[in-house]
Protein backbone atom coordinates (compact mmCIF):
# COMPACT_ATOMS: atom_id res chain seq x y z
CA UNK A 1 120.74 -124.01 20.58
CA UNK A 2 118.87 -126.66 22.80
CA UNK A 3 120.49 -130.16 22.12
CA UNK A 4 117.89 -133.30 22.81
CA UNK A 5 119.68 -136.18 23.46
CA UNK A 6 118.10 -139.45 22.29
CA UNK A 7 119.37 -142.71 24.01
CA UNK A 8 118.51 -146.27 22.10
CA UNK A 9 117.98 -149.12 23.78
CA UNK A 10 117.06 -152.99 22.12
CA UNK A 11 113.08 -153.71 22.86
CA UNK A 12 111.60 -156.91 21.59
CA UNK A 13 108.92 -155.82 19.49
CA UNK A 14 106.46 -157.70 22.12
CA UNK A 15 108.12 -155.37 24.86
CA UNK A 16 107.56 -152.56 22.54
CA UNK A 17 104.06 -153.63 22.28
CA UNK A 18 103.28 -153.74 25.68
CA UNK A 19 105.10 -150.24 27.03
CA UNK A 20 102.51 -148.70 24.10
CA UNK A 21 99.51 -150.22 25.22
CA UNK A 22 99.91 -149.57 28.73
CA UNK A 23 100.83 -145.75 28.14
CA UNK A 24 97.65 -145.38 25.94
CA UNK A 25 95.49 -147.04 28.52
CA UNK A 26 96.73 -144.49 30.88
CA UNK A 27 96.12 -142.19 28.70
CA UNK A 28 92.38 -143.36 28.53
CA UNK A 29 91.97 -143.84 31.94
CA UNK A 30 92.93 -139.80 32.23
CA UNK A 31 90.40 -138.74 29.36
CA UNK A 32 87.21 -141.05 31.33
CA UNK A 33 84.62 -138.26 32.46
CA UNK A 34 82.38 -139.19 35.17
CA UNK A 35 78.83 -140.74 34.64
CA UNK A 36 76.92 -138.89 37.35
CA UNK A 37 77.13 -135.16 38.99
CA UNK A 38 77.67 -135.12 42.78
CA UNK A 39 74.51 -135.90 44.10
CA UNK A 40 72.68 -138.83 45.82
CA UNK A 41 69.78 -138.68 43.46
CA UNK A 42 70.23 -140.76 40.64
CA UNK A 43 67.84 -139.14 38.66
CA UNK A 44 70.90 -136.53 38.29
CA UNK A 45 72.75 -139.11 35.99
CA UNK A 46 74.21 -137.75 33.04
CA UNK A 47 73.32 -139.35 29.69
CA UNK A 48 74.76 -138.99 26.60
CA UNK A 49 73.36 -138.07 23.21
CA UNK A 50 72.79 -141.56 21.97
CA UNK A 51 71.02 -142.70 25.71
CA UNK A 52 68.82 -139.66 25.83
CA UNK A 53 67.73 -140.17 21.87
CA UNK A 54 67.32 -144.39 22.77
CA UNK A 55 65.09 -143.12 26.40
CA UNK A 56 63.09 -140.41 24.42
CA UNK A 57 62.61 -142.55 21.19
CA UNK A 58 63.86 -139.12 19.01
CA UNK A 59 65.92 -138.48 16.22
CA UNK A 60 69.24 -136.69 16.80
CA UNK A 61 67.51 -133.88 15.07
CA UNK A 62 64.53 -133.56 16.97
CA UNK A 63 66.89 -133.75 20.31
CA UNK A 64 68.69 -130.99 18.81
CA UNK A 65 65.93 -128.85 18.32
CA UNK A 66 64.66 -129.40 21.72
CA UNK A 67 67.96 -128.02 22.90
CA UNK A 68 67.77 -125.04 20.29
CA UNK A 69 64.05 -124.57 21.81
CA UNK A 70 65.19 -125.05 25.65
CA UNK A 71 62.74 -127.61 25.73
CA UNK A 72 65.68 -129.99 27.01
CA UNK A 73 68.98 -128.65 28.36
CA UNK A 74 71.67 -129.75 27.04
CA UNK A 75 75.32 -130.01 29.21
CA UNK A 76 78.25 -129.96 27.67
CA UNK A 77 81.66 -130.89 28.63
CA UNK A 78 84.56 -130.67 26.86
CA UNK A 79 83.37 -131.42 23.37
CA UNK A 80 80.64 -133.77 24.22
CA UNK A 81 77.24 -133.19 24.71
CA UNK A 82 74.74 -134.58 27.83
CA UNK A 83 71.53 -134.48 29.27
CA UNK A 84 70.23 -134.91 33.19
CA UNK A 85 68.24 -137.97 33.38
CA UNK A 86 66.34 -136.43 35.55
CA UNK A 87 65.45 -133.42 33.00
CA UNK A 88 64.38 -136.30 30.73
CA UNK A 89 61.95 -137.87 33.15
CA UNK A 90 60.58 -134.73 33.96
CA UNK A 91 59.75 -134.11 29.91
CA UNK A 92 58.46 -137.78 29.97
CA UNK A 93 56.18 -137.14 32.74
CA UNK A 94 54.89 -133.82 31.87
CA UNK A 95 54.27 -135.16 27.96
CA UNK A 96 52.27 -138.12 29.60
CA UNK A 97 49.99 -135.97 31.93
């Protein structure tokens, strides 16, 4: 049987405090995924969901279906969900030609 020991020690509750917010800002600081892919070009920014929707003026639907179509590429990482800015513009530009 594995024994755990647990050792108590007498925190103020505004030590307490402080121990937990600087372990969960670490702990955000870990989960932060970059804004841009290596490149120099920053056309090749990565935009989220809500940017791309705000830059194309669509509905999360319609930027959904786009995806579903391949009109627009989505990238995903982890869980979330981006788009190349530079995919974007291109879609801009060839709608306004």
């Amino acid at each position: 049987m594995n024994m755990k020991s647990i050792n108590l020690i007498q925190l103020s509750i505004e030590d307490l405090g402080t121990i937990i917010r600087e372990a969960v800002a670490l702990e955000f600081q870990k989960l932060q995924i970059p804004k841009k892919v290596k490149s120099e070009d920053s056309n090749n920014d990565l935009l989220t969901r809500e940017e791309a929707k705000k830059l194309l003026r669509l509905s999360y639907t319609t930027l959904w279906k786009y995806n579903k179509d391949k009109v627009l590429k989505a990238k995903k990482i982890g869980s979330r969900v981006y788009y190349l800015k530079s995919e974007i513009m291109n879609l801009l530009n060839d709608k306004t030609a």
